[in-house]
Structures are given as structure tokens and as C-alpha cells.
Protein backbone atom coordinates (compact mmCIF):
# COMPACT_ATOMS: atom_id res chain seq x y z
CA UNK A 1 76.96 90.30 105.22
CA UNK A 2 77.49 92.87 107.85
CA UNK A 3 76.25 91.43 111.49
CA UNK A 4 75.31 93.92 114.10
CA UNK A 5 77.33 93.34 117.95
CA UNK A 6 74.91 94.92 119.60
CA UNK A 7 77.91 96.68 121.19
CA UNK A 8 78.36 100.52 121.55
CA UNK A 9 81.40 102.56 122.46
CA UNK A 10 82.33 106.45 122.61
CA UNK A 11 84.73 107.89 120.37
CA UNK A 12 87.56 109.41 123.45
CA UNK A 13 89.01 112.99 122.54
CA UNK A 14 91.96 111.96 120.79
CA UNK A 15 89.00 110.03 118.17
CA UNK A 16 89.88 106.31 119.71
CA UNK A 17 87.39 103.47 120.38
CA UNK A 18 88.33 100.63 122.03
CA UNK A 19 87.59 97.13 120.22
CA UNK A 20 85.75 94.85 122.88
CA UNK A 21 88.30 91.74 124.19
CA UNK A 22 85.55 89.51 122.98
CA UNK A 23 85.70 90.70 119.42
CA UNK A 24 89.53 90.77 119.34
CA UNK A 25 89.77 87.39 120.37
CA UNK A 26 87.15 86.08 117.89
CA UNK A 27 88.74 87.60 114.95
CA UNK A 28 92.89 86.66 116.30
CA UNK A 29 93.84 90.34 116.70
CA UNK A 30 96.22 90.93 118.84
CA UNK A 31 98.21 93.81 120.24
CA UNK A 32 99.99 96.25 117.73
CA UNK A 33 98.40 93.99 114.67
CA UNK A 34 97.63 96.29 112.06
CA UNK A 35 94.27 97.34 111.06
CA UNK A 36 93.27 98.60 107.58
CA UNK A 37 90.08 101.16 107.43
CA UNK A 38 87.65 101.26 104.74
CA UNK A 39 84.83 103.65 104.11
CA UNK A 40 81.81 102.21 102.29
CA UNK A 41 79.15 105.37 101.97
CA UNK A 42 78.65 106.52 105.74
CA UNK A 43 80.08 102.95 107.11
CA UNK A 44 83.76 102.30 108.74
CA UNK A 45 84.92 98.68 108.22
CA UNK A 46 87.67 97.93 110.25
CA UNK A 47 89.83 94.86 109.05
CA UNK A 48 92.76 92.91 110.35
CA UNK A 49 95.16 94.07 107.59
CA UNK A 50 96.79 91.13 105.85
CA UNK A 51 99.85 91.71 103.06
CA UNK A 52 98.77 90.53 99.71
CA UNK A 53 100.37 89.66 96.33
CA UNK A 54 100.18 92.83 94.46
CA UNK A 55 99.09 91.20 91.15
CA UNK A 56 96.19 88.52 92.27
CA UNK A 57 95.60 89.64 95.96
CA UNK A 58 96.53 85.84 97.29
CA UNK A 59 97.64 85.96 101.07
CA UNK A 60 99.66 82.46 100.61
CA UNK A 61 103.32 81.66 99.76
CA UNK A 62 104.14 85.39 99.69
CA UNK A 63 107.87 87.14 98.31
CA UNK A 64 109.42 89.98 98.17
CA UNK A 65 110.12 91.04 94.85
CA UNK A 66 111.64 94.33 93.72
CA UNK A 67 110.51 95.80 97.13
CA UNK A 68 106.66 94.86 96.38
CA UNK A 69 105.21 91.29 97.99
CA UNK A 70 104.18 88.45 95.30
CA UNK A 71 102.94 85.11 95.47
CA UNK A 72 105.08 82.47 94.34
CA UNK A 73 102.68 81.77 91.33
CA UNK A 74 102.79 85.23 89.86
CA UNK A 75 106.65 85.30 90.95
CA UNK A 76 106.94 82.44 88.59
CA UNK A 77 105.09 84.18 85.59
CA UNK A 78 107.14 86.98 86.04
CA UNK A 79 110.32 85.19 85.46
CA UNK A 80 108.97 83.49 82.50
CA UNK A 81 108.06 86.93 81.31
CA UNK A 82 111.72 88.00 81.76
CA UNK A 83 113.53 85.14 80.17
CA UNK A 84 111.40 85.58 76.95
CA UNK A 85 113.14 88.94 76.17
């Protein structure tokens, strides 16, 4: 459900905002966190981004494998996969 702030900023020249201290600290983002953009008709969501497994999307228990990230579950599927051949 999307909550209105109440809060308004300007867009500066170089097409910054600046995300209110209250807000950052409500939501844990910090300085140089990464934030992933999403367009939804004329909206602009603004998430803190957070690395998911590529297969289920699960933020928890997360490897590398062959340079992509995946959960330890799906890691384990994948090997059974591989030994069957």
C-alpha cells in the first residue's frame, strides 16, 4: 500500500532530490547504500536495493555461484541436478 509523507522536495539541476534524514533512518539507509528505481505507470518507487537469489528471489543464506548469487537451497538443487548427469 503506498503511504503518502506529506513531504515535498525539488528536483536540483543535475535531476537529484534529497531523501529526508527522517525517512532514511526509518527505512536503515545509509550513505552510498544502493537504491534500485522502479517505474509503475507515472510513479517512481525508490527501494533499498537488496541482492537476491537469482532463481527464487530469497535474500537469506546467499552464494556466489558461477558469478550469479544463489541461496543455499537452490545451490543445493543445482548440485543434485549436476550429479544426475
Amino acid at each position: 500500500m503506498v503511504k503518502s509523507t506529506g513531504i515535498i522536495r525539488k528536483v536540483d539541476e543535475l535531476g537529484r532530490i534529497v531523501l529526508p534524514i527522517e525517512l532514511r533512518n526509518k527505512l536503515n539507509i545509509a550513505v552510498k547504500d544502493p537504491i534500485e528505481i522502479y517505474v509503475d505507470g507515472s510513479s517512481i518507487i525508490l527501494k533499498k536495493y537488496e541482492p537476491n537469489c537469482i532463481f527464487c528471489g530469497s535474500s537469506k543464506d546467499l552464494v556466489t555461484y558461477n558469478n550469479k548469487l544463489v541461496c543455499k537451497k537452490c545451490q543445493e538443487k543445482l548440485s543434485i541436478l549436476v550429479t544426475k548427469d
